[in-house]
C-alpha atoms as a PDB file:
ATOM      1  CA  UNK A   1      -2.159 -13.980  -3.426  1.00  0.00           C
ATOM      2  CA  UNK A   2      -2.044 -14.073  -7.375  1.00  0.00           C
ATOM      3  CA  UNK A   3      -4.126 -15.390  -9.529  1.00  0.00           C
ATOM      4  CA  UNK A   4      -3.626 -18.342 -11.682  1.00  0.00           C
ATOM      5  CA  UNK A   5      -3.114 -15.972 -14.547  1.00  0.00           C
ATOM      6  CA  UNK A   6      -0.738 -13.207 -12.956  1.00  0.00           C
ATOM      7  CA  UNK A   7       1.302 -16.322 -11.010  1.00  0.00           C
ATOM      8  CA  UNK A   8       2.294 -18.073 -14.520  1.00  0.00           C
ATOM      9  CA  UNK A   9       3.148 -14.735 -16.089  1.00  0.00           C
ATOM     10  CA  UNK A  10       5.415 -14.417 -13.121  1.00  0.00           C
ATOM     11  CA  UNK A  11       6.703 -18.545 -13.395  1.00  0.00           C
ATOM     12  CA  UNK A  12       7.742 -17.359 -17.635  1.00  0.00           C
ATOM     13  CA  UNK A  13       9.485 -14.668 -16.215  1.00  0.00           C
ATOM     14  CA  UNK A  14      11.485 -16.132 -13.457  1.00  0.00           C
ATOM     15  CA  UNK A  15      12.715 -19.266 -15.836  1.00  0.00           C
ATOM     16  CA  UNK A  16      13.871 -16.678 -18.108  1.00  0.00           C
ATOM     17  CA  UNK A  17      15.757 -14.982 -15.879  1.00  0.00           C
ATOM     18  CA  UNK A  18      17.249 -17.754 -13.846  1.00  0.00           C
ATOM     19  CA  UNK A  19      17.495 -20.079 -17.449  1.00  0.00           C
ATOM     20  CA  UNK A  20      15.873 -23.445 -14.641  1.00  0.00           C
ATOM     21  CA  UNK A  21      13.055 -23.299 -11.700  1.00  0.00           C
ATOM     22  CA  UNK A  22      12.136 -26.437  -9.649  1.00  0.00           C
ATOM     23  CA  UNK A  23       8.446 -26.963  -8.156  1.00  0.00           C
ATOM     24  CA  UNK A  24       9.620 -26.461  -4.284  1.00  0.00           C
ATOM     25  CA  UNK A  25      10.450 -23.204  -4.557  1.00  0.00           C
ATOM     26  CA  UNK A  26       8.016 -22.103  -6.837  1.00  0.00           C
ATOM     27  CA  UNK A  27       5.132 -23.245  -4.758  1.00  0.00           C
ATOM     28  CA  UNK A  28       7.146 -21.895  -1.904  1.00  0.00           C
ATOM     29  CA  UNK A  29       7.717 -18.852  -3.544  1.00  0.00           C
ATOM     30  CA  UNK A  30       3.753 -18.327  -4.303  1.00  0.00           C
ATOM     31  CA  UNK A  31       2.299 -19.808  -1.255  1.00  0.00           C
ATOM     32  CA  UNK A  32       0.686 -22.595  -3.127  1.00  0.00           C
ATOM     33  CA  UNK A  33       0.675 -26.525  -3.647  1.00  0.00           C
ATOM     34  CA  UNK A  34       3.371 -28.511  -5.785  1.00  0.00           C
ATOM     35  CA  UNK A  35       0.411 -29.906  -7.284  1.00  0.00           C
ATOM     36  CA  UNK A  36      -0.337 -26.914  -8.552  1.00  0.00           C
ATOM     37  CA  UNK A  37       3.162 -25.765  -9.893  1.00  0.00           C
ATOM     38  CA  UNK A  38       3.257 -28.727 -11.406  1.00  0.00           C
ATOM     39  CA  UNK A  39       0.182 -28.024 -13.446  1.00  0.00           C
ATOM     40  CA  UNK A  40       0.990 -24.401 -14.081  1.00  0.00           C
ATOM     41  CA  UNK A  41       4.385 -26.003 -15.570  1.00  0.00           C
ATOM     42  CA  UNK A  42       2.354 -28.349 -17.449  1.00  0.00           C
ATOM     43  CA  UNK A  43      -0.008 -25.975 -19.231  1.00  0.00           C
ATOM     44  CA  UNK A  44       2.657 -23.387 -20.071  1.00  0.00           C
ATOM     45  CA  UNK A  45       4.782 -26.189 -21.701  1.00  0.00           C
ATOM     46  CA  UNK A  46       2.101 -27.044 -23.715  1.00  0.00           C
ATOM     47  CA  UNK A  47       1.855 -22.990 -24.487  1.00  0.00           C
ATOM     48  CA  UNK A  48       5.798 -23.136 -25.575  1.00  0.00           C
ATOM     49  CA  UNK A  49       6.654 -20.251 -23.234  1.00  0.00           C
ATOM     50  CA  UNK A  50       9.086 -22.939 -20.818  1.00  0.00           C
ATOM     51  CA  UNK A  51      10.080 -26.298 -21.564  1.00  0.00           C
ATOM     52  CA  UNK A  52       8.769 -28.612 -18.330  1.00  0.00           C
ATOM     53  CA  UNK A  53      11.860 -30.654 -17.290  1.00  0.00           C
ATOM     54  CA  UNK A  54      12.677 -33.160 -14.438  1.00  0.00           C
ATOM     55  CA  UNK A  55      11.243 -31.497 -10.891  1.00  0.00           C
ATOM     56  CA  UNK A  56      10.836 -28.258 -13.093  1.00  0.00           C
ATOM     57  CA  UNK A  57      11.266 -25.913 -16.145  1.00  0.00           C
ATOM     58  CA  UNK A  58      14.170 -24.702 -18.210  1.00  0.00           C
ATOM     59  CA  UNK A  59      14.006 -21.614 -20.423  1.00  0.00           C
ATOM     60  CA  UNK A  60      12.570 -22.119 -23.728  1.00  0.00           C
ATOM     61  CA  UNK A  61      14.717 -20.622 -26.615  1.00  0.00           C
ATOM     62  CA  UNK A  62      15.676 -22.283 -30.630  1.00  0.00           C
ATOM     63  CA  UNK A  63      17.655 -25.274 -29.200  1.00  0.00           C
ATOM     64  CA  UNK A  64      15.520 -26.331 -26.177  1.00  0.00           C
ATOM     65  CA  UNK A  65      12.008 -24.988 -27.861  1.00  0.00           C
ATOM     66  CA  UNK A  66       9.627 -27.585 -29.137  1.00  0.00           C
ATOM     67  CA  UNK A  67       7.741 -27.433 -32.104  1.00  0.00           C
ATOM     68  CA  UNK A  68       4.752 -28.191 -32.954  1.00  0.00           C
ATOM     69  CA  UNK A  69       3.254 -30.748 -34.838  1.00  0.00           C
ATOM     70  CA  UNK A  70       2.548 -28.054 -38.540  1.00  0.00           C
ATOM     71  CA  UNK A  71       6.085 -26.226 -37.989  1.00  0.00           C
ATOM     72  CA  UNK A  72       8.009 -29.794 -36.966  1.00  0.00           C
ATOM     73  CA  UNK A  73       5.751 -31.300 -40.595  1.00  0.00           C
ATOM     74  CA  UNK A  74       6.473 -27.502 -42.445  1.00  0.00           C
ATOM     75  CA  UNK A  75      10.108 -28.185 -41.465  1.00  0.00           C
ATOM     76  CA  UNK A  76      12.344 -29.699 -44.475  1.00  0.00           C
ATOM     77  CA  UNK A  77       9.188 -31.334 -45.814  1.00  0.00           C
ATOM     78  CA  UNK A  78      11.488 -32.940 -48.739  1.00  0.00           C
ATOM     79  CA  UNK A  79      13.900 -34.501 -46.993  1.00  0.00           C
ATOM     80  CA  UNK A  80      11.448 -35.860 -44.386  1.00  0.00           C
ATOM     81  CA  UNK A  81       9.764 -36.887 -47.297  1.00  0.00           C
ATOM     82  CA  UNK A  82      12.657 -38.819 -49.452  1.00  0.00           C
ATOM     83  CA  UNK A  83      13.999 -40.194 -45.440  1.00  0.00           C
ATOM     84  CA  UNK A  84      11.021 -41.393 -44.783  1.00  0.00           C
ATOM     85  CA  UNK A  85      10.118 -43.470 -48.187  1.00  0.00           C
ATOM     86  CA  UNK A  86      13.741 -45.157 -47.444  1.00  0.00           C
ATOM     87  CA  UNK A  87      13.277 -46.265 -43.903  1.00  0.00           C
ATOM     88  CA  UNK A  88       9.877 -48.060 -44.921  1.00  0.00           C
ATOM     89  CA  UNK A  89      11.807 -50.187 -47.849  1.00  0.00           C
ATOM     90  CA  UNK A  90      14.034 -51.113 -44.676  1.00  0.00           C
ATOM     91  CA  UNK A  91      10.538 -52.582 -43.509  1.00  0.00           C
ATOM     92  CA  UNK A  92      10.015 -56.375 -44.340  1.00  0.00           C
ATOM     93  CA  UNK A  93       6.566 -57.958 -45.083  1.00  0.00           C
ATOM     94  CA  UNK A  94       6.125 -60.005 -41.917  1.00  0.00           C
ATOM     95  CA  UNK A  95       7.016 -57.828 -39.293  1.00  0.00           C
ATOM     96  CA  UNK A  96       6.471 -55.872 -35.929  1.00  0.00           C
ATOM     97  CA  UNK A  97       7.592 -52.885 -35.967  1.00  0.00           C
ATOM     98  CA  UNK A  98       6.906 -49.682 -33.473  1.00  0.00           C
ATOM     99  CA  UNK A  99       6.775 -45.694 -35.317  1.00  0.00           C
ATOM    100  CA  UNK A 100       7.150 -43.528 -32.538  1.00  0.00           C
ATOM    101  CA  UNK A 101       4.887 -39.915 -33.071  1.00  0.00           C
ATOM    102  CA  UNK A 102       6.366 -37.053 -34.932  1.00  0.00           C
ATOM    103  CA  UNK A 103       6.290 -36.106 -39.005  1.00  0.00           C
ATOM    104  CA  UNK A 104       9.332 -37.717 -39.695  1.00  0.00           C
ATOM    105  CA  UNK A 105       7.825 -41.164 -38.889  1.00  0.00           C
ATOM    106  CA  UNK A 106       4.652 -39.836 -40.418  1.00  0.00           C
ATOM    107  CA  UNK A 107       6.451 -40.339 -43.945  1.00  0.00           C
ATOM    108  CA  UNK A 108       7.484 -43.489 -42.868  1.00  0.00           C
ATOM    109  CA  UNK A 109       3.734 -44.862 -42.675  1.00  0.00           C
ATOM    110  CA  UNK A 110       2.815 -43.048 -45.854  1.00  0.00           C
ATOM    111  CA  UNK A 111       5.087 -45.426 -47.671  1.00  0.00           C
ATOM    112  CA  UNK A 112       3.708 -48.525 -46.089  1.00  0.00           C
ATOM    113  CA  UNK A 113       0.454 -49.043 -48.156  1.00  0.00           C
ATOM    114  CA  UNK A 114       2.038 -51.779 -50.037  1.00  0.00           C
ATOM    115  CA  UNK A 115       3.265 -53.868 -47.283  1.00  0.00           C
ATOM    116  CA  UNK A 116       1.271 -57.398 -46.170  1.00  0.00           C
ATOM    117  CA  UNK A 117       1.430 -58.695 -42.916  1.00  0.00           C
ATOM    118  CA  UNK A 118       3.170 -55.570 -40.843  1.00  0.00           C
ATOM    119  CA  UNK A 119       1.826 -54.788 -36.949  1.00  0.00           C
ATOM    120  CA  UNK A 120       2.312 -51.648 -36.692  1.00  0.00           C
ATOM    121  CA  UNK A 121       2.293 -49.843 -33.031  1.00  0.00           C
ATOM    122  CA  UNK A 122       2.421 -46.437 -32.377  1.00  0.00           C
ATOM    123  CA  UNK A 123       1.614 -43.943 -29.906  1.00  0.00           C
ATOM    124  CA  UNK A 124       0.677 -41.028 -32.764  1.00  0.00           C
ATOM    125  CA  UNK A 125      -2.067 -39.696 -34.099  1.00  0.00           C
ATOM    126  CA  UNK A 126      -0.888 -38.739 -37.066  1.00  0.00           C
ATOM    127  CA  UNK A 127       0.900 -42.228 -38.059  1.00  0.00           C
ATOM    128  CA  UNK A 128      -1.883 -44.271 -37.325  1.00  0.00           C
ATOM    129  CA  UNK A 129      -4.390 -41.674 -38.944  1.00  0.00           C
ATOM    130  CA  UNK A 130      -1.831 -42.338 -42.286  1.00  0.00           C
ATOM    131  CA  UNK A 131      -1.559 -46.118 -42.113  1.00  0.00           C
ATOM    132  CA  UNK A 132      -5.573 -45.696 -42.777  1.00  0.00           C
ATOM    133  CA  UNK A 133      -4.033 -45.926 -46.289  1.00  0.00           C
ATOM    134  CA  UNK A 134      -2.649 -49.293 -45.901  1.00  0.00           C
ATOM    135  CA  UNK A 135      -5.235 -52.107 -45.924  1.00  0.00           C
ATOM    136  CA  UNK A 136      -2.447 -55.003 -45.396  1.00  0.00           C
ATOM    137  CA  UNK A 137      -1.159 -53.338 -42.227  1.00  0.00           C
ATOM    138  CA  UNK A 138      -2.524 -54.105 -38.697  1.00  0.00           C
ATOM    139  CA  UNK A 139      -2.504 -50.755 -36.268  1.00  0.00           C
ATOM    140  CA  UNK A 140      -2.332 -50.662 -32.357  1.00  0.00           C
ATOM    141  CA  UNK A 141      -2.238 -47.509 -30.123  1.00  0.00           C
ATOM    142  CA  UNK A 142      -0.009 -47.367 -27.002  1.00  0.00           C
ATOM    143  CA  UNK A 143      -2.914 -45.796 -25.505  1.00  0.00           C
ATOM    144  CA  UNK A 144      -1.791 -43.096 -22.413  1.00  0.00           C
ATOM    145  CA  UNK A 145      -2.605 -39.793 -22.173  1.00  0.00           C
ATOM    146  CA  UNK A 146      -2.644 -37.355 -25.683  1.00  0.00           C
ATOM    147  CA  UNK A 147      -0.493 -34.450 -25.787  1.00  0.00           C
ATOM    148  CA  UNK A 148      -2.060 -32.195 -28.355  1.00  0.00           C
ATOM    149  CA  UNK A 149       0.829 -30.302 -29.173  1.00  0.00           C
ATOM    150  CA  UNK A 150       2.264 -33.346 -30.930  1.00  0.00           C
ATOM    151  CA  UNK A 151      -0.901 -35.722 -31.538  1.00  0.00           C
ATOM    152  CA  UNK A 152       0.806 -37.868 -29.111  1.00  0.00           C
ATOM    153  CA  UNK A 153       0.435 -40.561 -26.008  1.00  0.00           C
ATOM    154  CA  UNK A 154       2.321 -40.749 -23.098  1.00  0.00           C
ATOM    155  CA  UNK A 155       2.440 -41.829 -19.688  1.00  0.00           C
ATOM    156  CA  UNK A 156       2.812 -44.857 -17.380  1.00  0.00           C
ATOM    157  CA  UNK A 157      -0.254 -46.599 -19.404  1.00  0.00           C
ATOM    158  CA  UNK A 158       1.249 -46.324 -22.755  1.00  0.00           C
ATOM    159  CA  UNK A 159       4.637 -47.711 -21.103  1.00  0.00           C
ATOM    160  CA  UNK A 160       2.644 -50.496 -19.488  1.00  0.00           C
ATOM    161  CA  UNK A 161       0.863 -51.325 -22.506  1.00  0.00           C
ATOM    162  CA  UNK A 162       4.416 -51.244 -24.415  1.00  0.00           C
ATOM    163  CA  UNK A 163       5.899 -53.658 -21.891  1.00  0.00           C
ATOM    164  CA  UNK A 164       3.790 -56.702 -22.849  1.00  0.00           C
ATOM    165  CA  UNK A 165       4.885 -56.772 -26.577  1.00  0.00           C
ATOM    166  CA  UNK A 166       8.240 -57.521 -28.411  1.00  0.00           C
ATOM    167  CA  UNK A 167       9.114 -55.836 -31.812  1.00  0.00           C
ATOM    168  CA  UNK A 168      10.704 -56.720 -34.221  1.00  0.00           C
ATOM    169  CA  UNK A 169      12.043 -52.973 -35.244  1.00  0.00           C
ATOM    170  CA  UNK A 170      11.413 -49.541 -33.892  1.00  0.00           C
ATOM    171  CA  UNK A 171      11.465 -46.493 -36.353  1.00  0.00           C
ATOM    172  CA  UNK A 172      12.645 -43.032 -34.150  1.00  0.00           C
ATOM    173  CA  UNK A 173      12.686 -40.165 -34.601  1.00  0.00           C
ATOM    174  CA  UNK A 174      14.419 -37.458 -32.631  1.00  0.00           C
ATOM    175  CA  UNK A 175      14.772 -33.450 -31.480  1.00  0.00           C
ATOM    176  CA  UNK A 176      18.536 -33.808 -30.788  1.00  0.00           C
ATOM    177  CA  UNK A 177      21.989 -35.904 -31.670  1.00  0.00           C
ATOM    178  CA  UNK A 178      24.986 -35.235 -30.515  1.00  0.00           C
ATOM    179  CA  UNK A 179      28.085 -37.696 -30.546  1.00  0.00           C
ATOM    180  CA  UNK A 180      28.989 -37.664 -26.914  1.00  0.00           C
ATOM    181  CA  UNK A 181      25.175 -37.615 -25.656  1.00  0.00           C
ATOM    182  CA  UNK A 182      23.069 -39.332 -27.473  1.00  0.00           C
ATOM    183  CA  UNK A 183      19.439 -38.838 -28.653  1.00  0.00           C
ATOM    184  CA  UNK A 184      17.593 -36.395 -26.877  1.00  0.00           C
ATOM    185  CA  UNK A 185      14.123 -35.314 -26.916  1.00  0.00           C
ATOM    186  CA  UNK A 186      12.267 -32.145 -25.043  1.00  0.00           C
ATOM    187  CA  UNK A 187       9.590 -33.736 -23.316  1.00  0.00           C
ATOM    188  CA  UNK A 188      10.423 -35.825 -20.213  1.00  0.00           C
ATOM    189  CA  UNK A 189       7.860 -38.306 -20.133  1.00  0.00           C
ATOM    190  CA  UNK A 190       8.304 -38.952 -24.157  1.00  0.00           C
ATOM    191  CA  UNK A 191      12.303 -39.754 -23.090  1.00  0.00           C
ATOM    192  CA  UNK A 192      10.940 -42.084 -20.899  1.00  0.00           C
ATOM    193  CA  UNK A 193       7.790 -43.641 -23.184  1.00  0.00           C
ATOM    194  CA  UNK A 194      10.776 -43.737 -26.105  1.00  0.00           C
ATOM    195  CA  UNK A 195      13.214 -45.971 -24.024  1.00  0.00           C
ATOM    196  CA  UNK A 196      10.317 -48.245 -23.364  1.00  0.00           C
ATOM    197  CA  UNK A 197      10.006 -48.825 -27.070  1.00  0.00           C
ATOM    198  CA  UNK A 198      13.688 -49.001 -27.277  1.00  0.00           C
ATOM    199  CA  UNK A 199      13.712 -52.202 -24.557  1.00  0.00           C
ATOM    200  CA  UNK A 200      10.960 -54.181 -26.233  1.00  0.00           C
ATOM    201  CA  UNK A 201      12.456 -53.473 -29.893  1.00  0.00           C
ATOM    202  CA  UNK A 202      15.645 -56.006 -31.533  1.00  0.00           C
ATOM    203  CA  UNK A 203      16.468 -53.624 -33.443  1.00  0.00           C
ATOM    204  CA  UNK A 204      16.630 -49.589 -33.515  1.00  0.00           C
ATOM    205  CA  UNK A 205      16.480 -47.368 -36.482  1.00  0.00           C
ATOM    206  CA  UNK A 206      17.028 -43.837 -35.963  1.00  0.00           C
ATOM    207  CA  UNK A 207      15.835 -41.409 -39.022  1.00  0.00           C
ATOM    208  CA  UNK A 208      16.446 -38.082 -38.816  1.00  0.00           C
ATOM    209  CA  UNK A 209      17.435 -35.141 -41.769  1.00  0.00           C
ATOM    210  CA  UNK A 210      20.677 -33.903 -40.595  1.00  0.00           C
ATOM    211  CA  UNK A 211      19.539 -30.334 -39.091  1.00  0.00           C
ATOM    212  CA  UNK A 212      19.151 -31.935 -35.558  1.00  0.00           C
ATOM    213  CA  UNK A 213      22.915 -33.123 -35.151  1.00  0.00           C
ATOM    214  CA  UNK A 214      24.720 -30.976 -32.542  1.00  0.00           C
ATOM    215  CA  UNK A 215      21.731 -30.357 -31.431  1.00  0.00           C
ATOM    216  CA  UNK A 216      20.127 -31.575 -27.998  1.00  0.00           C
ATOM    217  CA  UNK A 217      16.974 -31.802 -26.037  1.00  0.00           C
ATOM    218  CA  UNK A 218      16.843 -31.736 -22.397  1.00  0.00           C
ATOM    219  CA  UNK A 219      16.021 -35.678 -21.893  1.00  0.00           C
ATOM    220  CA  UNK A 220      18.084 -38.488 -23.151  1.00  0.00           C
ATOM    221  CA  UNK A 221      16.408 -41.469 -25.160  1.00  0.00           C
ATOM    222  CA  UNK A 222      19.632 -43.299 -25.179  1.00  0.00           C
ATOM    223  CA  UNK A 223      23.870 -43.244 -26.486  1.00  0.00           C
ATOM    224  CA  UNK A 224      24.332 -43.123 -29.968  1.00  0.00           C
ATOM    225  CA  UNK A 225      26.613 -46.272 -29.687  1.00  0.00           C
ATOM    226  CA  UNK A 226      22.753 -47.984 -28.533  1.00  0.00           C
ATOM    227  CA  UNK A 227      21.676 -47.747 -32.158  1.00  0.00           C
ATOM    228  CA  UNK A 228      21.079 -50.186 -34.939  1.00  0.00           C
ATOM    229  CA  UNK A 229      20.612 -47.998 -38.164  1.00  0.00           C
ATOM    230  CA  UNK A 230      20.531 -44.521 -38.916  1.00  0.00           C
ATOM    231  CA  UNK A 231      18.912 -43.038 -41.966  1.00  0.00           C
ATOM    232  CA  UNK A 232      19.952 -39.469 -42.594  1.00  0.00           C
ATOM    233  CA  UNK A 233      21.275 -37.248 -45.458  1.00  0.00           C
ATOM    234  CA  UNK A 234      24.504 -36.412 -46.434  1.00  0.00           C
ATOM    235  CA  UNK A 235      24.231 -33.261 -44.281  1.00  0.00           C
ATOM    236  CA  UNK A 236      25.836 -35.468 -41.400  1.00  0.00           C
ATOM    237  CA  UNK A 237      29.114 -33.478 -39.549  1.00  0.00           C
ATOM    238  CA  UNK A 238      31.996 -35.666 -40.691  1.00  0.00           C
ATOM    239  CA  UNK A 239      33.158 -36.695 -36.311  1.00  0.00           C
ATOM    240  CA  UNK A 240      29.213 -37.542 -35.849  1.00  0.00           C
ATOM    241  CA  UNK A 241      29.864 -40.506 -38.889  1.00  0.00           C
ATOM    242  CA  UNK A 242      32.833 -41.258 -38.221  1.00  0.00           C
ATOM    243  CA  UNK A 243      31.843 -42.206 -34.274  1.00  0.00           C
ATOM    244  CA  UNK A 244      28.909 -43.717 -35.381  1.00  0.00           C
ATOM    245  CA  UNK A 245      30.915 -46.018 -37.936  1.00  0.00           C
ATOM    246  CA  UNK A 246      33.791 -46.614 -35.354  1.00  0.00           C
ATOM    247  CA  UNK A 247      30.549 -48.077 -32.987  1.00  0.00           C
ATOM    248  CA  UNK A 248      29.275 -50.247 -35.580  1.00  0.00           C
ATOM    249  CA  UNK A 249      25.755 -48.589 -36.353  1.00  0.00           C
ATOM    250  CA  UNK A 250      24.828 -49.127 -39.872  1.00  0.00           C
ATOM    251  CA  UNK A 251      24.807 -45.410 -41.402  1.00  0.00           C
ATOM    252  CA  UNK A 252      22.699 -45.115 -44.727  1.00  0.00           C
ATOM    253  CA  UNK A 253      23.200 -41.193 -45.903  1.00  0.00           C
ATOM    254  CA  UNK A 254      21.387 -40.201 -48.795  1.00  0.00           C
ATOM    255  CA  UNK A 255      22.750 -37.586 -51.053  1.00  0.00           C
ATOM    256  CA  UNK A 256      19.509 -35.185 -50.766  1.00  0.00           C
END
């Protein structure tokens, strides 16, 4: 029998040749438990060498590969930046809002330090390590389990937790947008914490620089008819704005 080492060298190189695996037939395929598939799948997602998926893996490559937290932040810094400072003006004094993980949202929390009165909840690291900044603004974790690749929570905890609030606006930020399928994202059980804060939020603002349209994860958040706002740049394909405007999402595109 393998060892752990040798059997998830041989796991990376069977979900690159056959592009998806699922947990029955690797544990069947290396004599061991689905328990321990499931962990090998775990720890090589973290690794970036697959990307874990529903019952399995998928091949990691430049459209399903996730980042991590320095190359997402390293990643058009500027425009994150400018998107970021906007979306917090859309931010009233007064309110509940949730910032999901991720550097994009990150910016968003930078530019709250002058805000009174705002609950902020969020299941990053990062965000509520920035919103140290902001003495008028109340903080709450989701609580879960941390992902270190993004400084993030997850799991049926956080989701729990989630359940027993209402918000007034949730600030997301996403991996992948296309027209016909929505906002995706590459880790499963962030799809699933994300749709959570979706259910508990009245109203959904999506911000996201343009270089993840046409591009998709492997787990849907939800349709791009589902949301409220979207802050972009004018980097936007023409049929993505014009679908968006046709399902009555508020669109504001600045000219970066």
């Amino acid at each position: 029998m393998l060892n752990t080492i040798e059997r998830r060298h041989e796991i990376v190189q069977l979900v690159y040749k056959q592009e998806r695996v699922q947990v029955p037939e690797l544990a069947q395929l290396f004599g061991v438990s689905t328990v321990t598939i499931r962990n090998d799948l775990n720890e090589l997602d973290e690794k970036g060498l697959l990307v874990r998926s529903r019952g399995g893996a998928v091949a990691s490559n430049r459209l399903t590969q996730e980042l991590s937290l320095k190359e997402k932040h390293d990643a058009n810094r500027g425009i994150k930046e400018r998107l970021g400072k906007f979306a917090a003006s859309l931010i009233k004094d007064g309110e509940s809002i949730i910032l999901d993980s991720g550097t994009t949202t990150e910016e968003v929390a930078k530019n709250l330090t002058s805000h009174h009165g705002v609950v902020v909840m969020t299941n990053g690291l990062n965000v509520a390590h920035s919103l140290l900044n902001a003495p008028s603004v109340e903080v709450l974790m989701t609580g879960g389990t941390l992902r270190k690749k993004s400084l993030s929570f997850y799991g049926r905890q956080a989701e729990q937790h989630l359940q027993q609030y209402h918000f007034d606006k949730l600030i997301l930020g996403v991996d992948g947008f296309e027209k016909d399928i929505g906002i995706t994202t590459h880790f499963e059980l962030e799809a699933l914490l994300n749709r959570v804060m979706c259910e508990v939020s009245r109203e959904i603002i999506v911000v996201t620089d343009s270089s993840k349209f046409n591009r998709k994860g492997v787990h849907k958040i939800i349709a791009a008819s589902e949301i409220n706002v979207l802050v972009t740049d004018s980097g936007i394909p023409a049929e993505i704005k014009t679908a968006l405007e046709d399902a009555g999402v508020r669109l504001h595109i600045l000219d970066l």
